[in-house]
Protein backbone atom coordinates (compact mmCIF):
# COMPACT_ATOMS: atom_id res chain seq x y z
CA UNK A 1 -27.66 74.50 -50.37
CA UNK A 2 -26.09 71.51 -48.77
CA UNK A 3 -26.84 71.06 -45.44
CA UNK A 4 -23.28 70.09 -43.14
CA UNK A 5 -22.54 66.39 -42.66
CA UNK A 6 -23.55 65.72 -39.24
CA UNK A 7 -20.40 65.52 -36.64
CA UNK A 8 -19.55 61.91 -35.87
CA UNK A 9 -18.75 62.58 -32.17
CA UNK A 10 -21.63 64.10 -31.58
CA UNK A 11 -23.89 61.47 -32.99
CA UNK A 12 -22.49 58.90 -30.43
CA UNK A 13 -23.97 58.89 -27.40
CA UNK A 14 -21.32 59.50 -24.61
CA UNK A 15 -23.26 56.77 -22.29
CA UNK A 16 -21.95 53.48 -22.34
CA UNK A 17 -18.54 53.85 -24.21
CA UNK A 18 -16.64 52.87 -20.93
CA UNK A 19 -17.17 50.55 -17.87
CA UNK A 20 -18.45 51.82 -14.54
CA UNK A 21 -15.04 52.22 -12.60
CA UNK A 22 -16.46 50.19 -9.96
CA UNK A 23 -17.50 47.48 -12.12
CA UNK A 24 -13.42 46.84 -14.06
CA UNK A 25 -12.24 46.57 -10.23
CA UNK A 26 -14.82 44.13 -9.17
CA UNK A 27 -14.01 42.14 -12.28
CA UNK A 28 -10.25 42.56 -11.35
CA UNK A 29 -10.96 41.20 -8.05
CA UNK A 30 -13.04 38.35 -8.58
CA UNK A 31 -9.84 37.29 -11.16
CA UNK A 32 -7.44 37.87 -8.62
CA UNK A 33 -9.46 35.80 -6.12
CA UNK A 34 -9.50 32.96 -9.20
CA UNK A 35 -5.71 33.42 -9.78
CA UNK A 36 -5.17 32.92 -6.03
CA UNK A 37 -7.05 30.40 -5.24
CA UNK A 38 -5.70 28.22 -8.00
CA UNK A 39 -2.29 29.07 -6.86
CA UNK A 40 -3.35 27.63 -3.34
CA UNK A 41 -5.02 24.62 -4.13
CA UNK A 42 -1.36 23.86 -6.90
CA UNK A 43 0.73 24.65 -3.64
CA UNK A 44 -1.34 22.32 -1.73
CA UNK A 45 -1.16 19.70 -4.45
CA UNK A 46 2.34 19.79 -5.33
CA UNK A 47 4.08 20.68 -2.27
CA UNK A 48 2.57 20.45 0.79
CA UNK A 49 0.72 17.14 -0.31
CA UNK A 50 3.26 16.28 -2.55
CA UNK A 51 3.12 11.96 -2.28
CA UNK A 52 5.72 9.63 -2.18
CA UNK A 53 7.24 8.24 -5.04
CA UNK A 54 6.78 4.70 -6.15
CA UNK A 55 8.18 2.17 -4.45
CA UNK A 56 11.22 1.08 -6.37
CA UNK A 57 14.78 -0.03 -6.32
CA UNK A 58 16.28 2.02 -3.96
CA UNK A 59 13.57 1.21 -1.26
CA UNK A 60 14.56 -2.23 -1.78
CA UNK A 61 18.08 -1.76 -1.35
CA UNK A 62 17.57 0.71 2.15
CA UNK A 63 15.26 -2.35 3.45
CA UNK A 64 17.46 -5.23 2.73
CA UNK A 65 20.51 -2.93 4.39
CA UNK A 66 18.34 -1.78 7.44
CA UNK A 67 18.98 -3.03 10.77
CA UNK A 68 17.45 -6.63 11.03
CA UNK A 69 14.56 -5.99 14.06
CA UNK A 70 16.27 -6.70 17.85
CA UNK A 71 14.79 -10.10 18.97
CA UNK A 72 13.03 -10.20 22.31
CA UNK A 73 15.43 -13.01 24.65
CA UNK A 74 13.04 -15.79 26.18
CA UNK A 75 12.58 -15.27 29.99
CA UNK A 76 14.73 -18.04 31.75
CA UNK A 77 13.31 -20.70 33.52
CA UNK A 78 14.00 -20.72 38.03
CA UNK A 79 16.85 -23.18 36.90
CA UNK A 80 18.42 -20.92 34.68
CA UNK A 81 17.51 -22.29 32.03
CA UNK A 82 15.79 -20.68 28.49
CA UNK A 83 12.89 -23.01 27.51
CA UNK A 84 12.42 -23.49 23.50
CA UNK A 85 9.14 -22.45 22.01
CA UNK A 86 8.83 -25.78 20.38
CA UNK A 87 9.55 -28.36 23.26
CA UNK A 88 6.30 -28.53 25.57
CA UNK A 89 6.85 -28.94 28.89
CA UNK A 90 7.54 -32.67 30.34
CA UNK A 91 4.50 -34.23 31.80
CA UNK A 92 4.14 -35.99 34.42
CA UNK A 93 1.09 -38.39 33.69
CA UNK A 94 0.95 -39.32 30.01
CA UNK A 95 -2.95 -39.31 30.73
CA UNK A 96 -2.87 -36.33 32.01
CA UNK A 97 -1.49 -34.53 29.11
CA UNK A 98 -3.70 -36.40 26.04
CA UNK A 99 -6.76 -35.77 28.63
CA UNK A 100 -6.68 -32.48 29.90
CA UNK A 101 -8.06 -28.81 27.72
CA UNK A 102 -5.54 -26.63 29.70
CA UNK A 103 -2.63 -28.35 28.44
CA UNK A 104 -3.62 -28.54 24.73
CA UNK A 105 -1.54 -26.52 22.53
CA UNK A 106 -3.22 -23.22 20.98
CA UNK A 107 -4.31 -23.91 17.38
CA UNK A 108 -2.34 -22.43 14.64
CA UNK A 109 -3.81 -19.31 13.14
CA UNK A 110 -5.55 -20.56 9.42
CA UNK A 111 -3.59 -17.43 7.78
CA UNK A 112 -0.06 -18.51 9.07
CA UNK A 113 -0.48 -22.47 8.80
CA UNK A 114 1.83 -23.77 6.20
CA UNK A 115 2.24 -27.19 5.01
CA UNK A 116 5.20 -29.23 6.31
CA UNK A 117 8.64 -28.53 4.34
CA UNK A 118 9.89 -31.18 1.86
CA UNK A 119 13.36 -32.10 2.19
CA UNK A 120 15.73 -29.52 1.69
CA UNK A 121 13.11 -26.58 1.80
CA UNK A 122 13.25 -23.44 3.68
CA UNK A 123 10.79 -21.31 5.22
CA UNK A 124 10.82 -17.51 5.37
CA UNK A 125 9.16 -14.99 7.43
CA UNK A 126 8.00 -11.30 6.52
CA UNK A 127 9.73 -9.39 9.04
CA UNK A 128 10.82 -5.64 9.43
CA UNK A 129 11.21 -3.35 7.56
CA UNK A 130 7.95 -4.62 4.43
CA UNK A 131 6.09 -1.67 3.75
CA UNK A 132 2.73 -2.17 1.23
CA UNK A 133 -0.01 0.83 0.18
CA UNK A 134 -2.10 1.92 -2.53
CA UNK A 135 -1.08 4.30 -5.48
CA UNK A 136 -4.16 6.08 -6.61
CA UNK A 137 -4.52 9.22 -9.66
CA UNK A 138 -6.17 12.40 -7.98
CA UNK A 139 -7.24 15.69 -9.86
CA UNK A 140 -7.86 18.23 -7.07
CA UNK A 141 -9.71 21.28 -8.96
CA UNK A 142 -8.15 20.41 -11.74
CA UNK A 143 -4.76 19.95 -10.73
CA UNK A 144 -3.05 16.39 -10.89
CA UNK A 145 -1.54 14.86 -7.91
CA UNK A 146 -1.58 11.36 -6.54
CA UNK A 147 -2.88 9.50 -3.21
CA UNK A 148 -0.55 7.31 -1.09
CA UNK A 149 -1.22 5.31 1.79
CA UNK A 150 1.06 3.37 3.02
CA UNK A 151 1.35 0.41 6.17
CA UNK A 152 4.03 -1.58 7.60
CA UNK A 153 1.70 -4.01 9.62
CA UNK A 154 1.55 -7.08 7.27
CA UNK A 155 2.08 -10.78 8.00
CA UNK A 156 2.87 -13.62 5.58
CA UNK A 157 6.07 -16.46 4.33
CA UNK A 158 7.05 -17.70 1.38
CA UNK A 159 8.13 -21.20 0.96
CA UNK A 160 11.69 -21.84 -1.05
CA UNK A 161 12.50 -25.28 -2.14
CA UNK A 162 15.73 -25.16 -4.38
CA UNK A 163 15.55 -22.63 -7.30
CA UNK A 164 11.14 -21.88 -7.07
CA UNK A 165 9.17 -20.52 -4.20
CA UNK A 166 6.46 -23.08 -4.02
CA UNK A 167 4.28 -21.72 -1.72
CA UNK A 168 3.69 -17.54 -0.14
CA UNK A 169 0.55 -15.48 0.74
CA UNK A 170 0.92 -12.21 3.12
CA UNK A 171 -1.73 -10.45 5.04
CA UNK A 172 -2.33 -6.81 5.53
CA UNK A 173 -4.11 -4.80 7.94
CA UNK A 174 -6.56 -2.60 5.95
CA UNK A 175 -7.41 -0.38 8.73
CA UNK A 176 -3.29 0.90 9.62
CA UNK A 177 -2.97 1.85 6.13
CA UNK A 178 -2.09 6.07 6.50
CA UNK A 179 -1.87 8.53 3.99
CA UNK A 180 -0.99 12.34 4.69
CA UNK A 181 -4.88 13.53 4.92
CA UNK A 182 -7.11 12.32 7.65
CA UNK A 183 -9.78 13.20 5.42
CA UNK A 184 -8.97 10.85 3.08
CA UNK A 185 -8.19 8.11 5.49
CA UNK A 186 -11.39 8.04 7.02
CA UNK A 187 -13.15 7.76 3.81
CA UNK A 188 -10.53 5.21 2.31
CA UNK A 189 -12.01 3.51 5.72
CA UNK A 190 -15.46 3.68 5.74
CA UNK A 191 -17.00 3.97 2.52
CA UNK A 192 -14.57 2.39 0.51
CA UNK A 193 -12.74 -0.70 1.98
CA UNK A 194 -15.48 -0.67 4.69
CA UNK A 195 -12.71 -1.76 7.06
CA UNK A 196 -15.05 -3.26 9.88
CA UNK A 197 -16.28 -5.61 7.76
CA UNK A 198 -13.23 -6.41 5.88
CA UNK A 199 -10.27 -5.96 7.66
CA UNK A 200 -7.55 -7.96 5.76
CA UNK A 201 -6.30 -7.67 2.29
CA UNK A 202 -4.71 -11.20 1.28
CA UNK A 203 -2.42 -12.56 -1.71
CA UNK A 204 -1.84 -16.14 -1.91
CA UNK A 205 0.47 -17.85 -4.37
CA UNK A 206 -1.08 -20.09 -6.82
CA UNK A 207 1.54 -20.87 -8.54
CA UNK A 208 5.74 -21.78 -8.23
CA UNK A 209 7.51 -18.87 -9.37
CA UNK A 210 11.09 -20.41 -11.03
CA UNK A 211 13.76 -18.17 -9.55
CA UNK A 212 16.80 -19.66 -11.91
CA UNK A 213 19.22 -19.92 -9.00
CA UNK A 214 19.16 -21.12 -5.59
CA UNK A 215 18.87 -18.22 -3.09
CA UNK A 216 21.87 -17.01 -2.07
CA UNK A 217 23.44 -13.62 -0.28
CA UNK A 218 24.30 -11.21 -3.32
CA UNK A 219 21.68 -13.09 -5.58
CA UNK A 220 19.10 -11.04 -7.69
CA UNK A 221 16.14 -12.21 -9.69
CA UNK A 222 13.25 -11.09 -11.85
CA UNK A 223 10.42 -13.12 -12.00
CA UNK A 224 6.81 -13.26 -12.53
CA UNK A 225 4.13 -14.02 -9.62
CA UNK A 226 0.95 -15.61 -9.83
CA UNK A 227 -2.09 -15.61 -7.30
CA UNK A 228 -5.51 -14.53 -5.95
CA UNK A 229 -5.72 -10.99 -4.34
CA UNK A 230 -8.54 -10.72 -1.75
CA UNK A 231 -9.68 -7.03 -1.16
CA UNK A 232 -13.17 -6.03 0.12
CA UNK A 233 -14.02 -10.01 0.32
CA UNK A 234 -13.45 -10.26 -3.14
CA UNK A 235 -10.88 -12.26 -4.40
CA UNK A 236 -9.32 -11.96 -8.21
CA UNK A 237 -6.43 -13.76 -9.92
CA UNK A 238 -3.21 -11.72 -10.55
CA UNK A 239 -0.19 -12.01 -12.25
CA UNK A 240 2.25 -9.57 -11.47
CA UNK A 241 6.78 -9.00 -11.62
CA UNK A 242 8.59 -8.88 -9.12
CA UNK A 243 12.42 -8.23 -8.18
CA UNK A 244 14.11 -10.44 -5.87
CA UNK A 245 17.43 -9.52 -3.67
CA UNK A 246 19.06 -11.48 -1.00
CA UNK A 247 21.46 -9.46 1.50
CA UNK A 248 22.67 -9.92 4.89
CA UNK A 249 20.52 -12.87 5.18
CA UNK A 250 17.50 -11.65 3.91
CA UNK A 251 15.05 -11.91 1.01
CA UNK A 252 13.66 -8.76 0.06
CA UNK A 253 10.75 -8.61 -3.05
CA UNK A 254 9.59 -5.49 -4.82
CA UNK A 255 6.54 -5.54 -6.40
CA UNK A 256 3.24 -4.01 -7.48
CA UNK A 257 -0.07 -5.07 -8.13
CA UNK A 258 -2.78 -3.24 -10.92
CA UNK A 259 -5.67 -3.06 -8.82
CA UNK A 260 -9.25 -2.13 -11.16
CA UNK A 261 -11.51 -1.12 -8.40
CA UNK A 262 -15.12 -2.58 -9.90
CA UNK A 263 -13.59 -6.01 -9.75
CA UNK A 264 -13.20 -6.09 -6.19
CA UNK A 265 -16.77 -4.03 -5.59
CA UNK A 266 -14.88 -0.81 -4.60
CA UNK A 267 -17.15 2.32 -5.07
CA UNK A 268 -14.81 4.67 -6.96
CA UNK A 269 -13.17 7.11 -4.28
CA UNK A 270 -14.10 10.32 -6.09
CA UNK A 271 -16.33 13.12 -3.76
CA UNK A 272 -16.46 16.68 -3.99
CA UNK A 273 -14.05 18.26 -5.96
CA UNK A 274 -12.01 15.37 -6.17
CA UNK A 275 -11.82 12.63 -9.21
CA UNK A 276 -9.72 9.92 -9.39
CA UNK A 277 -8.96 7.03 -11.81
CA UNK A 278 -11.06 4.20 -11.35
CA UNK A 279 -7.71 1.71 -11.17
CA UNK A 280 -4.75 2.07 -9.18
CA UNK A 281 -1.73 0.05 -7.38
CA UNK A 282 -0.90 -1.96 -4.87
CA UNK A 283 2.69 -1.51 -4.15
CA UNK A 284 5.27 -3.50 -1.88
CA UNK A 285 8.64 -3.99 -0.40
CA UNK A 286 8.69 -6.86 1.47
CA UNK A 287 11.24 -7.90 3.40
CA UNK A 288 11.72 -12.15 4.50
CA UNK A 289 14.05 -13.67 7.28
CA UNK A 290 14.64 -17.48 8.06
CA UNK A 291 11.80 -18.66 9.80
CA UNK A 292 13.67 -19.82 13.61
């Protein structure tokens, strides 16, 4: 006699054919935290950090048709008079005044010196409103975003003899560059452009860049730059395009510059859970008035 074929149901145990109840929520949970705090960190990223965009033709057109900056009037003199900046006052004992240390003139600042103008060429100051910053590739856990800092405190001239500008350099402030994190600010100064130690970025022109036409109101170029870049004490040639405008008297120049941090002996910004590129730009608007 056959015995019965056993009863497949009761052959498997009934242990372990489902999850503890307590075990499916806590994996729920801990995927709902995941799910959440991804959500965060993209709403951080993308919205409430959300950067800037790239400086670019329409900055350049709001700068050049900004307010030129209110000059400061000269105090008159008890006559009544407004002294010039450039006519000493007279002396009275030509001795006196090749002789004595407290009527020398203050020494020119090395950064600001420029050689004297040829015939016919002009000189032309960065005024208000220039803006320059860096441009720098973040991934915050894992989502993309960028870093901008940006600073308007930068000094510098360019130099325009007929149709090139023959000589330029501007100066920035490293320290008053600001992004939207005081986090990353005070890293950006400390550990990487060690700001105490070097406090200016510089660009000085090497080379005449041909403009094709004399500068004129309603005039617009595009033209190619050449120089040395100083950041972190190092300095690097460049070679960079630019666009040119001229409105309501001024001379405005867009720009940016490819910046590859190991050439200038920048430690790459990434900490934490934070990576970025290890290149980025230098971006500009700057923004030139006749020199008085």
């Amino acid at each position: 006699m056959t015995d019965p074929a056993p009863n497949v149901d009761d052959a498997a145990p009934e242990s372990g054919q489902r999850f503890p109840r307590w075990l499916k929520w806590g994996l729920l949970g801990a995927l709902a935290i995941l799910v959440i705090g991804y959500g965060l960190i993209f709403l951080y990223a993308k919205v409430l950090n959300d950067s800037p965009d790239e400086l670019g033709q329409t900055d350049l057109d709001a700068a050049l048709a900004a307010e030129p900056p209110a000059t400061t009037a000269a105090p008159e003199g008890a006559d009544g008079t407004t002294p010039t900046a450039t006519e000493p006052p007279p002396a009275t004992d030509a001795t006196e005044t090749t002789t004595s240390p407290t009527t020398a003139p203050a020494a020119t600042p090395e950064t600001t010196a420029a050689a004297p103008l040829s015939d016919g060429a002009a000189l032309w100051n960065i005024t208000e409103p220039s803006e320059l910053g860096y441009r720098v590739k973040e991934i915050l856990f894992g989502v993309d975003t960028e870093a901008v800092g940006r600073t308007d405190q930068i000094t510098g001239s360019i130099t325009i003899d007929g149709t090139q500008v023959v000589d330029g350099n501007f100066v920035v402030d490293v320290a008053s560059i600001e992004s939207d994190d005081g986090r990353r600010d005070s890293q950006f100064r400390g550990r990487i452009m060690s700001v105490d130690e070097f406090p200016e970025a510089i660009f000085v022109l090497t080379e005449p860049i041909e403009l094709g036409t004399e500068s004129a109101d309603g005039v617009s170029v595009e033209a190619t730059a050449t120089g040395e870049l100083t950041l972190r004490g190092v300095t690097n040639p460049v070679t960079f395009d630019v666009t040119a405008e001229q409105a309501n008297g001024r001379i405005g120049v867009l720009g940016n510059i490819p910046v590859v941090f190991e050439d200038y002996d920048i430690d790459n910004p990434s900490i934490g859970g934070i990576t970025t590129e290890d290149n980025g730009l230098l971006e500009f608007v700057l923004v030139f008035e006749p020199a008085a």
